[in-house]
C-alpha atoms as a PDB file:
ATOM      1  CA  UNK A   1       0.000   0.000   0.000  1.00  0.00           C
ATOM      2  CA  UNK A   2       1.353   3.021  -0.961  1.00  0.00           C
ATOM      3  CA  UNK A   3      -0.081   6.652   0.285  1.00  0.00           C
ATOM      4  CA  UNK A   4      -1.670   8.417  -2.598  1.00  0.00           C
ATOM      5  CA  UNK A   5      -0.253  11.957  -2.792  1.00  0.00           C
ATOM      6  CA  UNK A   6      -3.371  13.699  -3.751  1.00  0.00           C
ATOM      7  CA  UNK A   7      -6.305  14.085  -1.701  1.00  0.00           C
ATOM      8  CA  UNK A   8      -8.385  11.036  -1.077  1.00  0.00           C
ATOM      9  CA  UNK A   9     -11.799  11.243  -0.975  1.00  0.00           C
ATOM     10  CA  UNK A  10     -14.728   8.006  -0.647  1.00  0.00           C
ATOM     11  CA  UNK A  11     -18.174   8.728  -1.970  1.00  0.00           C
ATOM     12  CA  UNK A  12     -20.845   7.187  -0.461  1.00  0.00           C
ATOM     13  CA  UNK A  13     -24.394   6.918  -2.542  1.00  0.00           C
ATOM     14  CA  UNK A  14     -21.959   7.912  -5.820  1.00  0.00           C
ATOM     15  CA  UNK A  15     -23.736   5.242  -8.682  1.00  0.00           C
ATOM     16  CA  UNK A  16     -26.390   7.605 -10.105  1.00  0.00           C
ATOM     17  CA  UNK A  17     -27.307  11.704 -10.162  1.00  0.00           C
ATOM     18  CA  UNK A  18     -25.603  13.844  -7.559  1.00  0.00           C
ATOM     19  CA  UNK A  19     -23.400  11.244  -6.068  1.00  0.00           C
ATOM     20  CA  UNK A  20     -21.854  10.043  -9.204  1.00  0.00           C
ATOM     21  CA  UNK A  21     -21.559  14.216 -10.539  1.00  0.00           C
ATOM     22  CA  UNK A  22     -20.052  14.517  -7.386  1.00  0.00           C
ATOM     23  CA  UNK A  23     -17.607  11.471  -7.463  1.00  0.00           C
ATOM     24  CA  UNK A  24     -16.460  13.217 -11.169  1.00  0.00           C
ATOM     25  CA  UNK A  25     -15.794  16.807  -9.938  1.00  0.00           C
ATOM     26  CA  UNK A  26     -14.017  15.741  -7.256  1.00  0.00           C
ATOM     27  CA  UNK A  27     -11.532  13.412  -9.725  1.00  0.00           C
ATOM     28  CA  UNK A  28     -11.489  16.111 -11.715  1.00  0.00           C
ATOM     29  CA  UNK A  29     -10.468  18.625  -9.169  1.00  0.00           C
ATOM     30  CA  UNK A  30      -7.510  15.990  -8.298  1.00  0.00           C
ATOM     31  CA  UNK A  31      -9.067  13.910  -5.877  1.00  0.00           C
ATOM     32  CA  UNK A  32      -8.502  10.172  -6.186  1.00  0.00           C
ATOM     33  CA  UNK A  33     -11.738   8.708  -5.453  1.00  0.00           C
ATOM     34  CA  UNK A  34     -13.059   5.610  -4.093  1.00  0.00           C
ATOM     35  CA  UNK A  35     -17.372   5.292  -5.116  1.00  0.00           C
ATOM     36  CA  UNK A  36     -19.440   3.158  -2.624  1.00  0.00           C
ATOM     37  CA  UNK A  37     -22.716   1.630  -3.123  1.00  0.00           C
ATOM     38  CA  UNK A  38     -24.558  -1.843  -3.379  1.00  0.00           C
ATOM     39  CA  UNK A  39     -24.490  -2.709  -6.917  1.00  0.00           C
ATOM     40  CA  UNK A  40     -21.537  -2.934  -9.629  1.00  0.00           C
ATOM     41  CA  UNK A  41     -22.121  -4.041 -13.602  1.00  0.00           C
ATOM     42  CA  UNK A  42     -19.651  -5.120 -16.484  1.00  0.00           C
ATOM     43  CA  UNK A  43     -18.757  -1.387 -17.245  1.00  0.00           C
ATOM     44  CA  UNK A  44     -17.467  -2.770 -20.526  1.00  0.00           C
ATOM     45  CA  UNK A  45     -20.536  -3.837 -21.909  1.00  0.00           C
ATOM     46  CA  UNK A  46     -22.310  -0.473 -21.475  1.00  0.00           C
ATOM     47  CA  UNK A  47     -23.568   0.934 -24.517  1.00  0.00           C
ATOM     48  CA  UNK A  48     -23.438   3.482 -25.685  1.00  0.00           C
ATOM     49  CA  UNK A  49     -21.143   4.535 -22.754  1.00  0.00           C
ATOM     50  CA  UNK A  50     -21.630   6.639 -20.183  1.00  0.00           C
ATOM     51  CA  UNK A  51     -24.769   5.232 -19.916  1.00  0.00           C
ATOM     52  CA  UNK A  52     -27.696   7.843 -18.649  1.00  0.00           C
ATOM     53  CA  UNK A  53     -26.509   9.320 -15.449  1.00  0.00           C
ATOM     54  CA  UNK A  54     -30.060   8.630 -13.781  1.00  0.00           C
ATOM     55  CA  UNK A  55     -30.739   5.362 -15.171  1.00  0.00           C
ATOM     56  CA  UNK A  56     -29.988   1.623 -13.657  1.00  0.00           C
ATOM     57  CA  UNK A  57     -27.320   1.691 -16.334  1.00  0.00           C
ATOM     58  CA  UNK A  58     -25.180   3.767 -14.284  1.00  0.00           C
ATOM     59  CA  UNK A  59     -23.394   2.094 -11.398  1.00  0.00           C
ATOM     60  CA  UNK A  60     -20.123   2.080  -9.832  1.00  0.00           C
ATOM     61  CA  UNK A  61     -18.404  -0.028 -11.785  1.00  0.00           C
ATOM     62  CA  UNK A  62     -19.567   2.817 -14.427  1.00  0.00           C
ATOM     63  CA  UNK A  63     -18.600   5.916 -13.049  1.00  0.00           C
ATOM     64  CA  UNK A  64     -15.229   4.098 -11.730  1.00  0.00           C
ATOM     65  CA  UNK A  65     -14.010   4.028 -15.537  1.00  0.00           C
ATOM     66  CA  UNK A  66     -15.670   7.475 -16.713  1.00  0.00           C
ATOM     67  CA  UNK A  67     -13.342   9.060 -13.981  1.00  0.00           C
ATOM     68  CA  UNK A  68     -10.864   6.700 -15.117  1.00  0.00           C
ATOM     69  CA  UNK A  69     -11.548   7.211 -19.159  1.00  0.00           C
ATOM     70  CA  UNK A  70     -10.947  10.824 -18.221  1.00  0.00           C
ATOM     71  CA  UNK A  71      -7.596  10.858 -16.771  1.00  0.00           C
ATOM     72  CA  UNK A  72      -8.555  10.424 -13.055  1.00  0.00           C
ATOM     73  CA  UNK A  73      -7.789   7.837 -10.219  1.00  0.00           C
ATOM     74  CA  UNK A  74     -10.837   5.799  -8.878  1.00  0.00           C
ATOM     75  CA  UNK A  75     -11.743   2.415  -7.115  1.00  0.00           C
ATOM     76  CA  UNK A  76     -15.485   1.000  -6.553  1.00  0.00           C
ATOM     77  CA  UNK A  77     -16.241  -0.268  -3.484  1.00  0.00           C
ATOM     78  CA  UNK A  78     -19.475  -2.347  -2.830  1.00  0.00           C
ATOM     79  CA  UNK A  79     -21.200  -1.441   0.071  1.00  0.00           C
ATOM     80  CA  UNK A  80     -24.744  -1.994   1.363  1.00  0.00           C
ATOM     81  CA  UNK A  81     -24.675   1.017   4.130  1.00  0.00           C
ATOM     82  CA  UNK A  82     -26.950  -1.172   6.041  1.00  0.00           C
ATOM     83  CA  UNK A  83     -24.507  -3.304   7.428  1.00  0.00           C
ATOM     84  CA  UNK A  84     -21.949  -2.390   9.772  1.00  0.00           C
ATOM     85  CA  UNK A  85     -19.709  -4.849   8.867  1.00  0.00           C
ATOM     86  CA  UNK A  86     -19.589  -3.896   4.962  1.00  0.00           C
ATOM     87  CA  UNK A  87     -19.162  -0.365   5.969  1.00  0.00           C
ATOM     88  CA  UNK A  88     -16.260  -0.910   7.789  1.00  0.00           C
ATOM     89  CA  UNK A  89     -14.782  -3.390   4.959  1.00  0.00           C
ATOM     90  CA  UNK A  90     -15.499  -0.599   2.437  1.00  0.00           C
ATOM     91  CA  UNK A  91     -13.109   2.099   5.018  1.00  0.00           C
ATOM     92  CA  UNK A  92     -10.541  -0.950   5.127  1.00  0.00           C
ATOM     93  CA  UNK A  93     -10.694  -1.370   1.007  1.00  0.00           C
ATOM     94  CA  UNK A  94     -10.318   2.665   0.314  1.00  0.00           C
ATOM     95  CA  UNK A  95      -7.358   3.193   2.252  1.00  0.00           C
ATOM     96  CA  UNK A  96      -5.997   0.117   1.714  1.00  0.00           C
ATOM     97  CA  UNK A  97      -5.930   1.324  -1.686  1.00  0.00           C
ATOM     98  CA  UNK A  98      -4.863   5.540  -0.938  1.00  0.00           C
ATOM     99  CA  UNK A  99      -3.032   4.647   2.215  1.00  0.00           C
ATOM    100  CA  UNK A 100      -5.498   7.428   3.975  1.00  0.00           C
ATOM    101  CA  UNK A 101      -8.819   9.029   3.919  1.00  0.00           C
ATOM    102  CA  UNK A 102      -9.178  13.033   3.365  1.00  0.00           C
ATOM    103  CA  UNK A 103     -12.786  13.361   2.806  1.00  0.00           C
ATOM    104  CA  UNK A 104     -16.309  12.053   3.243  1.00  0.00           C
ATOM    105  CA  UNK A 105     -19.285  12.603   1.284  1.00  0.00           C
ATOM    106  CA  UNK A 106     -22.491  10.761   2.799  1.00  0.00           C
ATOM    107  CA  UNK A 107     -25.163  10.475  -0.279  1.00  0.00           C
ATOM    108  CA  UNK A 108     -26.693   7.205   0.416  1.00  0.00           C
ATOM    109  CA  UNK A 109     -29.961   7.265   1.068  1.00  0.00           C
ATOM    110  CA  UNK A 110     -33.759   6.004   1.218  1.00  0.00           C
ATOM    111  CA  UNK A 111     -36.695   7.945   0.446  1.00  0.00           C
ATOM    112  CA  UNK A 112     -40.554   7.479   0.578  1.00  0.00           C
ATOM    113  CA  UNK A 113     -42.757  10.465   0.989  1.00  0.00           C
ATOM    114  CA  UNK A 114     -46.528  10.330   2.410  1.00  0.00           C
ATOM    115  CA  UNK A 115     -48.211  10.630   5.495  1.00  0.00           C
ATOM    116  CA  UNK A 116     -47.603   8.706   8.742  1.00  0.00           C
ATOM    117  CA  UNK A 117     -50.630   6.670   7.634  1.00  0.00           C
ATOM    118  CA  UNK A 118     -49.863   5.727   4.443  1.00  0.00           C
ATOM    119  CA  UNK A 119     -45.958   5.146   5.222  1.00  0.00           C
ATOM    120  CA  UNK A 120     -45.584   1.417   6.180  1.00  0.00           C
ATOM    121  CA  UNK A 121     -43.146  -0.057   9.006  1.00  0.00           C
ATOM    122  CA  UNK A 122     -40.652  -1.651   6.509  1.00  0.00           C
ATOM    123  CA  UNK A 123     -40.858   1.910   4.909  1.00  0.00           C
ATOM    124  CA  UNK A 124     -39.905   3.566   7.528  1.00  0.00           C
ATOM    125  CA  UNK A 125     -37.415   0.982   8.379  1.00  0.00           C
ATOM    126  CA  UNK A 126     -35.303   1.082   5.538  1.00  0.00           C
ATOM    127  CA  UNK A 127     -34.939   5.099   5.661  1.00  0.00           C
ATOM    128  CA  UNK A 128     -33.874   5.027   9.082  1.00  0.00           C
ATOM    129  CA  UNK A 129     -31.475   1.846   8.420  1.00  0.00           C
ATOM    130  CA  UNK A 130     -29.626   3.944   5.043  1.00  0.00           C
ATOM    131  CA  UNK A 131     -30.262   7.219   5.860  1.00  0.00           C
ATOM    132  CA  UNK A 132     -29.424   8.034   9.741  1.00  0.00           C
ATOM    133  CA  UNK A 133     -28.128   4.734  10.849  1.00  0.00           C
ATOM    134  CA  UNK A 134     -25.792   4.467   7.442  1.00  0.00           C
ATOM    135  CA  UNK A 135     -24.701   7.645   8.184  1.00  0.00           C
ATOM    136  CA  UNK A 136     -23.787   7.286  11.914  1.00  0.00           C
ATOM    137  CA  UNK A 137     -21.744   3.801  10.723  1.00  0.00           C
ATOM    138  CA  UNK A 138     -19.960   5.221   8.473  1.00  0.00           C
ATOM    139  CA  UNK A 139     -18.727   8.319  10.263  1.00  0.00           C
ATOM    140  CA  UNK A 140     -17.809   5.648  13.540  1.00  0.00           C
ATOM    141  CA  UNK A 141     -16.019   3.239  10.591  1.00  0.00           C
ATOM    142  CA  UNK A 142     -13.956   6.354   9.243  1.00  0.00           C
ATOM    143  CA  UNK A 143     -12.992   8.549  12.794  1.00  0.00           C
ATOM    144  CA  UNK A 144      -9.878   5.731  13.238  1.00  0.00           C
ATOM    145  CA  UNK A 145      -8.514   6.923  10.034  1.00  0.00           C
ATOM    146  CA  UNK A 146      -8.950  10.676  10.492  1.00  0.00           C
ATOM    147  CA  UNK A 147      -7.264  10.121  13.602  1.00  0.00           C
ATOM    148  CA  UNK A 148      -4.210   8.343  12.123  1.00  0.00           C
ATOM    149  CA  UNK A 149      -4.637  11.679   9.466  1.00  0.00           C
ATOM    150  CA  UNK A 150      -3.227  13.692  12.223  1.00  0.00           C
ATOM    151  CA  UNK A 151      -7.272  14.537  12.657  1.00  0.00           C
ATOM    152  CA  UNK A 152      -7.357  16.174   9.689  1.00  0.00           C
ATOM    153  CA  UNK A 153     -10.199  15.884   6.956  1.00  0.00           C
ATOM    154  CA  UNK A 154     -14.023  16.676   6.076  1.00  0.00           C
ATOM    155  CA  UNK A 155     -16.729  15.042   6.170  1.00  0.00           C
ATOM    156  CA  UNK A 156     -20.408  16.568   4.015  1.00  0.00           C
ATOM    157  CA  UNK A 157     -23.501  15.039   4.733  1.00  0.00           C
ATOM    158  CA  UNK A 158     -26.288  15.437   2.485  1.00  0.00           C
ATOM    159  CA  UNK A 159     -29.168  15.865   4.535  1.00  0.00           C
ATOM    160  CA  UNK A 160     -31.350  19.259   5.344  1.00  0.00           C
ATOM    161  CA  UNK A 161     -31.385  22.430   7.446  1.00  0.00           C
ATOM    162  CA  UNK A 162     -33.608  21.860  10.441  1.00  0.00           C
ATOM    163  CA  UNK A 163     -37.384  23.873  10.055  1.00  0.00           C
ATOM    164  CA  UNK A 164     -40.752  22.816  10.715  1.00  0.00           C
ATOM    165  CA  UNK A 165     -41.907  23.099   6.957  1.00  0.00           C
ATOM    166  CA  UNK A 166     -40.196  19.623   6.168  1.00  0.00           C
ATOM    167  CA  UNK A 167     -41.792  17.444   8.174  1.00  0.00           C
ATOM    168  CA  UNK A 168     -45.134  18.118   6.569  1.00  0.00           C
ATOM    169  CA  UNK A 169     -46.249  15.285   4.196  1.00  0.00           C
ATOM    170  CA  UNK A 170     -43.542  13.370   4.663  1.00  0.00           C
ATOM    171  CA  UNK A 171     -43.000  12.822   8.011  1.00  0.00           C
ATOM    172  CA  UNK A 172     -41.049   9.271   8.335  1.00  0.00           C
ATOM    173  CA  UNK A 173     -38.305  10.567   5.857  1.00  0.00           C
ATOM    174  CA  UNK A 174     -37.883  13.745   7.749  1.00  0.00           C
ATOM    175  CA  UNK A 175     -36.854  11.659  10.797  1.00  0.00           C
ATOM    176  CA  UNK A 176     -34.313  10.002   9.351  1.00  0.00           C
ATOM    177  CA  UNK A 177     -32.903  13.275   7.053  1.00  0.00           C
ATOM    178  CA  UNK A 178     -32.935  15.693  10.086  1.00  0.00           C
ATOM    179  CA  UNK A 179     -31.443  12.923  12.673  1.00  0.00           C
ATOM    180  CA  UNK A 180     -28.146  13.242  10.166  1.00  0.00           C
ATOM    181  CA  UNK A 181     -28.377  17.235  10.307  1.00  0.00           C
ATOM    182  CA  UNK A 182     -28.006  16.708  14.580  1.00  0.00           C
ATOM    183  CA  UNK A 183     -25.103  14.319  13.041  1.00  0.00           C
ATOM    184  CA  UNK A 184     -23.780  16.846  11.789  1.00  0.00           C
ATOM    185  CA  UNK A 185     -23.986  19.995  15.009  1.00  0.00           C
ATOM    186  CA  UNK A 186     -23.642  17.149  17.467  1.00  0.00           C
ATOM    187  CA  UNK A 187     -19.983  15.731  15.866  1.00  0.00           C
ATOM    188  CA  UNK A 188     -19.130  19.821  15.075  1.00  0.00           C
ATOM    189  CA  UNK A 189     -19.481  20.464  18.741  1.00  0.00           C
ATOM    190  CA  UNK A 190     -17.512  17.550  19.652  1.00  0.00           C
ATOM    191  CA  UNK A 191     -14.575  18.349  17.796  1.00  0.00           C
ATOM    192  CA  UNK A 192     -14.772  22.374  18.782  1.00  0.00           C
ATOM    193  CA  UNK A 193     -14.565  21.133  22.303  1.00  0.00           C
ATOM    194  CA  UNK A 194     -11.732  18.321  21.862  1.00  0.00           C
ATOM    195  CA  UNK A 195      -9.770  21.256  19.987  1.00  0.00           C
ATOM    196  CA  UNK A 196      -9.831  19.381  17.042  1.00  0.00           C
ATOM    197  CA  UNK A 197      -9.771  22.373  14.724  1.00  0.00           C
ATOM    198  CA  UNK A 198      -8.783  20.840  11.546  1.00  0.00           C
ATOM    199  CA  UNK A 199     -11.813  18.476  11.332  1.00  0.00           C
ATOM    200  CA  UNK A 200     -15.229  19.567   9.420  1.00  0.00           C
ATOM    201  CA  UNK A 201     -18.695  18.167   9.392  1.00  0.00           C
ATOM    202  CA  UNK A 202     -21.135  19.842   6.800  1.00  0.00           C
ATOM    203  CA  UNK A 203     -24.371  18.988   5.824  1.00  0.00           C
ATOM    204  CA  UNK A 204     -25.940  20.563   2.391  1.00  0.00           C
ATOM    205  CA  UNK A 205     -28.993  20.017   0.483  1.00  0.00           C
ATOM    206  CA  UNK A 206     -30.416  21.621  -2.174  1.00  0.00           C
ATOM    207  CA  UNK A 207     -32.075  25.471  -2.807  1.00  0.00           C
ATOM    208  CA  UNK A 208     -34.113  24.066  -6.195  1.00  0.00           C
ATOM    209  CA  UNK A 209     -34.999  20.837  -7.449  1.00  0.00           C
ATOM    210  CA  UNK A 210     -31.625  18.899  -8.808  1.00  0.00           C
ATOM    211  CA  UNK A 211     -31.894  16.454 -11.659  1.00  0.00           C
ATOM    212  CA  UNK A 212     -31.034  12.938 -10.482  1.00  0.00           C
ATOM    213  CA  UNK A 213     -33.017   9.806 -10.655  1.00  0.00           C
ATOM    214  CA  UNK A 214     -35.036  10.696  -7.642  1.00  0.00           C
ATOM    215  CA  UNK A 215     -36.682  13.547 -10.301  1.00  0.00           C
ATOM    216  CA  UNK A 216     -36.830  11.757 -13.318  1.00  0.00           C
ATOM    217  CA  UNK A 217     -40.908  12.208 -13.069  1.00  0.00           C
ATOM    218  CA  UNK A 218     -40.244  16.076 -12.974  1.00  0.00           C
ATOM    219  CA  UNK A 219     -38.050  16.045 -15.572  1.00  0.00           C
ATOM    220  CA  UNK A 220     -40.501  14.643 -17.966  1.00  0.00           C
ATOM    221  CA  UNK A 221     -43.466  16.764 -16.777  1.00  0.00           C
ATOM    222  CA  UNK A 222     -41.367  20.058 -16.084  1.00  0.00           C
ATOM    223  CA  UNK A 223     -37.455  19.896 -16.740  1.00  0.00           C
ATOM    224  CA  UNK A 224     -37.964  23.418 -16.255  1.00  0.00           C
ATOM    225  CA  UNK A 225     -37.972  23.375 -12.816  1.00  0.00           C
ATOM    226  CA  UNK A 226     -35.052  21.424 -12.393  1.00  0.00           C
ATOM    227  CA  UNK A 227     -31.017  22.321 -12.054  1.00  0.00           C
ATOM    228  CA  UNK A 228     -28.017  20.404 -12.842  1.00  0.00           C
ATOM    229  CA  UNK A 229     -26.086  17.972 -10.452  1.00  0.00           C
ATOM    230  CA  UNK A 230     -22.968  20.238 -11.190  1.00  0.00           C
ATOM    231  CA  UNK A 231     -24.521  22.934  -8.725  1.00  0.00           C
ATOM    232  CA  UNK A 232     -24.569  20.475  -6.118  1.00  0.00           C
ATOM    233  CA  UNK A 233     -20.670  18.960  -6.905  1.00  0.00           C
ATOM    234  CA  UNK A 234     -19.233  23.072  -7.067  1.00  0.00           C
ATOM    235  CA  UNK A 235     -20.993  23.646  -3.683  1.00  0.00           C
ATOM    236  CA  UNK A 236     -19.500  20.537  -2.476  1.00  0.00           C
ATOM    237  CA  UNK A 237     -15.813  21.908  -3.796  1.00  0.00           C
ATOM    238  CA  UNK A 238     -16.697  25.041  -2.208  1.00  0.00           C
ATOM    239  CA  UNK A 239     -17.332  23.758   1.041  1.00  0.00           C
ATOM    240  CA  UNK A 240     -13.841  21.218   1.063  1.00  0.00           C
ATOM    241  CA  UNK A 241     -12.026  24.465   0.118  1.00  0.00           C
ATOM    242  CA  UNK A 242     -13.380  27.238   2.768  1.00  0.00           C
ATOM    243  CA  UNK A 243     -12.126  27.435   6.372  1.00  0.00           C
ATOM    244  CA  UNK A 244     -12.710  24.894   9.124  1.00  0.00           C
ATOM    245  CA  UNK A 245     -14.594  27.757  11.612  1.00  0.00           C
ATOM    246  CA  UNK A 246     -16.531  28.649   8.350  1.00  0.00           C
ATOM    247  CA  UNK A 247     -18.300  25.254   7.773  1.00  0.00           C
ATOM    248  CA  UNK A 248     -17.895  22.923  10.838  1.00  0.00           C
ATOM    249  CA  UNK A 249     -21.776  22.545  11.985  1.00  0.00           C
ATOM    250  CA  UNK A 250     -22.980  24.555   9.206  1.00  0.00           C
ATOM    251  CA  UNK A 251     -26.432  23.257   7.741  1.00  0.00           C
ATOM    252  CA  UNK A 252     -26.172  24.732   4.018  1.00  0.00           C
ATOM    253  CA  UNK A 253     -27.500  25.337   0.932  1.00  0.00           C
ATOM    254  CA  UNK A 254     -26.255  24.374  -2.874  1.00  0.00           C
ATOM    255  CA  UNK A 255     -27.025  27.939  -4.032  1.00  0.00           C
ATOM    256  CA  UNK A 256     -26.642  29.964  -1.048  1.00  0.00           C
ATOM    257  CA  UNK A 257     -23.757  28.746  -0.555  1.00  0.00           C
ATOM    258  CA  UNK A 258     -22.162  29.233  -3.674  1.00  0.00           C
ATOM    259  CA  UNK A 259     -23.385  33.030  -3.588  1.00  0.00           C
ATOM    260  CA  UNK A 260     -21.408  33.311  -0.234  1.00  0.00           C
ATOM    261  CA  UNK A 261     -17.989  32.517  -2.292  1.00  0.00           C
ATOM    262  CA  UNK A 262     -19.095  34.972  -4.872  1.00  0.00           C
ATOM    263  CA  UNK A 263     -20.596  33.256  -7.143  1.00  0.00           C
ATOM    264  CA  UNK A 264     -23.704  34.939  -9.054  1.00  0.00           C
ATOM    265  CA  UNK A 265     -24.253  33.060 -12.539  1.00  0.00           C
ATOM    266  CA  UNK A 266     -26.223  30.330 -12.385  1.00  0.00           C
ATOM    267  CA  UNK A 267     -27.595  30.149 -15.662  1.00  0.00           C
ATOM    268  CA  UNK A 268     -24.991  27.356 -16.869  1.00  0.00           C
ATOM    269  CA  UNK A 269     -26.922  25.317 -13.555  1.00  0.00           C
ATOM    270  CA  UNK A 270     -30.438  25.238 -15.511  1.00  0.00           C
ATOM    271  CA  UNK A 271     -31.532  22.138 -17.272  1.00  0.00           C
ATOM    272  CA  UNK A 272     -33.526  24.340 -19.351  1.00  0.00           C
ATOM    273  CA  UNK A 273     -31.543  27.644 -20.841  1.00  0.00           C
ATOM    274  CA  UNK A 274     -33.320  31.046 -19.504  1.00  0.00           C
ATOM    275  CA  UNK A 275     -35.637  29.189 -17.025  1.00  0.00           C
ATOM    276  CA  UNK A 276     -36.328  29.964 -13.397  1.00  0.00           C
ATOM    277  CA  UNK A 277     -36.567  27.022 -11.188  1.00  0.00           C
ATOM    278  CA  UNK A 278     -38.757  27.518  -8.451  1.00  0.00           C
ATOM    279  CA  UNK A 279     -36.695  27.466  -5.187  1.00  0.00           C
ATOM    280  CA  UNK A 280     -38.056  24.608  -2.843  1.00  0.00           C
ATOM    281  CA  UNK A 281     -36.490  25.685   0.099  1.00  0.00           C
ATOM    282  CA  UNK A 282     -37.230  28.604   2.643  1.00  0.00           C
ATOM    283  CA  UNK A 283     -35.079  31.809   2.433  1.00  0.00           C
ATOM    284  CA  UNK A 284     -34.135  31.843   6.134  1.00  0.00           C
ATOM    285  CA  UNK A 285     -33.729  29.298   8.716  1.00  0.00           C
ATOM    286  CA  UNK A 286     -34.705  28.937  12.531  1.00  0.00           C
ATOM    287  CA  UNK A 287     -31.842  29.722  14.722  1.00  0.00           C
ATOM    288  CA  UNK A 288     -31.004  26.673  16.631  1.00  0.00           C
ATOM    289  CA  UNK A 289     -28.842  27.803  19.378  1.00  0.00           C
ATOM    290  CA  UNK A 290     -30.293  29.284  22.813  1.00  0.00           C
ATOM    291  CA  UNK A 291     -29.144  32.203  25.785  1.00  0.00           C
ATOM    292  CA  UNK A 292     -27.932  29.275  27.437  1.00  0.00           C
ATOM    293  CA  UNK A 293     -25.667  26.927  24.611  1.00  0.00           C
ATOM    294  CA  UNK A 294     -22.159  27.101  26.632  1.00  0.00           C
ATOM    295  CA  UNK A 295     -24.096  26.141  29.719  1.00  0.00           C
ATOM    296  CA  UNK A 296     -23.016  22.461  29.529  1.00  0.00           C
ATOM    297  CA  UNK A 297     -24.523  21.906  32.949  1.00  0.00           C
ATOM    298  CA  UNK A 298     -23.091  18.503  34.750  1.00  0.00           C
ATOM    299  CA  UNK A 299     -21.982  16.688  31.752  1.00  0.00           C
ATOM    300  CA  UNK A 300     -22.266  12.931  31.400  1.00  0.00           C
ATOM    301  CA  UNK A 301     -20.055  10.622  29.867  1.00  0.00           C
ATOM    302  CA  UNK A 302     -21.641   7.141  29.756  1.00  0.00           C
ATOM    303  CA  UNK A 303     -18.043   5.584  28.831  1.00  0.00           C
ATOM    304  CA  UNK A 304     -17.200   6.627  32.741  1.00  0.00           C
ATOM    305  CA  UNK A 305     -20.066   4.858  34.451  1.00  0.00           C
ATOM    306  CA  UNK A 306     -20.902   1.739  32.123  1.00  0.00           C
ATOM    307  CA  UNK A 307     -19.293  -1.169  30.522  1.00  0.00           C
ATOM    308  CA  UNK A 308     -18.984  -0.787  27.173  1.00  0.00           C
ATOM    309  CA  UNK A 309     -21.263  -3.229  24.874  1.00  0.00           C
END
């Protein structure tokens, strides 16, 4: 094993729309990348190749040799991110490979949206098993390595800022995506008070409505409404480059974001040329914090007063 000397970064959820986009940018931006998810195909006997971005077509195995095809360094990694123990084999493959781990990117994920009623157990199971629970495993699998990294690295989650608005009509996935946003301020917190200051957890979601498989509907009804996955990957870049005290705990936004590093085109974003997708997503956001947040109180360490399981 031999460390790579550019930045290493594993992609989790990185087979189809903004995982895969993102998997690209990041190769292309000099990343060698390592693309996670359950299912892998002969890429050679794609055709025409790449296949559609959104389809089944597209898997790891696929998006492995477009970065590859296009001068980058890449590995796929199977991983069903609802087993611990494949999670932890897919942290042991990727720097086995690299020789270390630089970045994170949580995409994975499981979504049904309808009423409590109408969303059944095994529904609701599955979320919480990919979505909050894959997240939490693979953040535990990869804190050993960012620890031999000196603690240095980032991790971005893709998962929502917290308001009441998103729980409505879809209440079961909102559980799940909002329990990875307290991921995210819970692990910031932890690091700001273990002075680990070169370690950053981020979580961003989208402003509009991004063109990936879970919009394929929309894009046949109203492609106007929609953006490019390419919004999502430069907000992503954006984020790995800025400051640690500038993103750590930070629950962003693709396009607000991006306007906070200066950016103000984002006509080359549209799926349709002179469009204007609606923005799903509120213009401000509940503060969180209260009078009292460095009142930690008598705090209470569980590893102190019980065996560990």
């Amino acid at each position: 094993m031999e460390t790579s000397s550019k930045q290493v970064a594993l992609v989790v959820g990185a087979s189809r729309g903004i995982g895969r986009q993102v998997a690209i940018d990041l190769a292309k931006n000099g990343y060698s990348v390592a693309v996670a998810a359950k299912t892998t195909s002969d890429a050679n006997k794609v055709s025409p190749f790449p296949p559609n971005p959104n389809s089944q077509q597209s898997t790891i195995s696929t998006v492995e040799r477009e970065i590859k095809e296009s001068g980058g360094e890449a590995i796929a990694v199977v991983c069903d991110t609802r087993d611990y123990t494949q999670i932890q084999h897919m942290m042991d493959q990727t720097v086995r490979k690299y020789g270390k781990l630089d970045v994170l990117v949580y995409n994975s994920g499981a979504i049904w949206w309808s009423s409590v009623e109408n969303t059944p157990m095994k529904r609701f199971q599955l979320m919480q098993h990919v979505n909050v629970e894959g997240l939490y495993g693979t953040v535990q699998a990869a804190l050993p390595y960012f620890r031999k990294n000196d603690w240095t690295g980032r991790i971005v989650v893709i998962s929502p800022p917290i308001y009441s608005r998103f729980f409505r009509g879809k209440t079961a996935y909102a559980m799940g995506k909002v329990g990875m946003s307290v991921l995210t301020k819970g692990l910031a917190m932890d690091w700001e008070r273990e002075g680990k200051t070169k370690m950053a957890i981020t979580s961003i979601w989208p402003a509009t409505a991004i063109q990936s498989a879970a919009t394929e509907d929309l894009a046949r009804e109203q492609a106007s409404e929609l953006r490019k996955p390419s919004i999502f990957s430069d907000a992503i870049l954006a984020i790995l480059h800025a400051p640690v005290p500038e993103v750590n705990g930070c629950l962003e936004l693709d396009e607000d974001f991006l306007r906070k590093k200066g950016v103000t085109d984002f006509e080359k974003y549209k799926v349709v040329p002179q469009s204007s997708p609606r923005r799903i997503m509120p213009l401000k956001f509940p503060d969180l914090t209260v009078e009292e947040q460095s009142d930690e109180g008598r705090r209470m360490d569980s590893t102190k007063v019980r065996p560990k399981i």
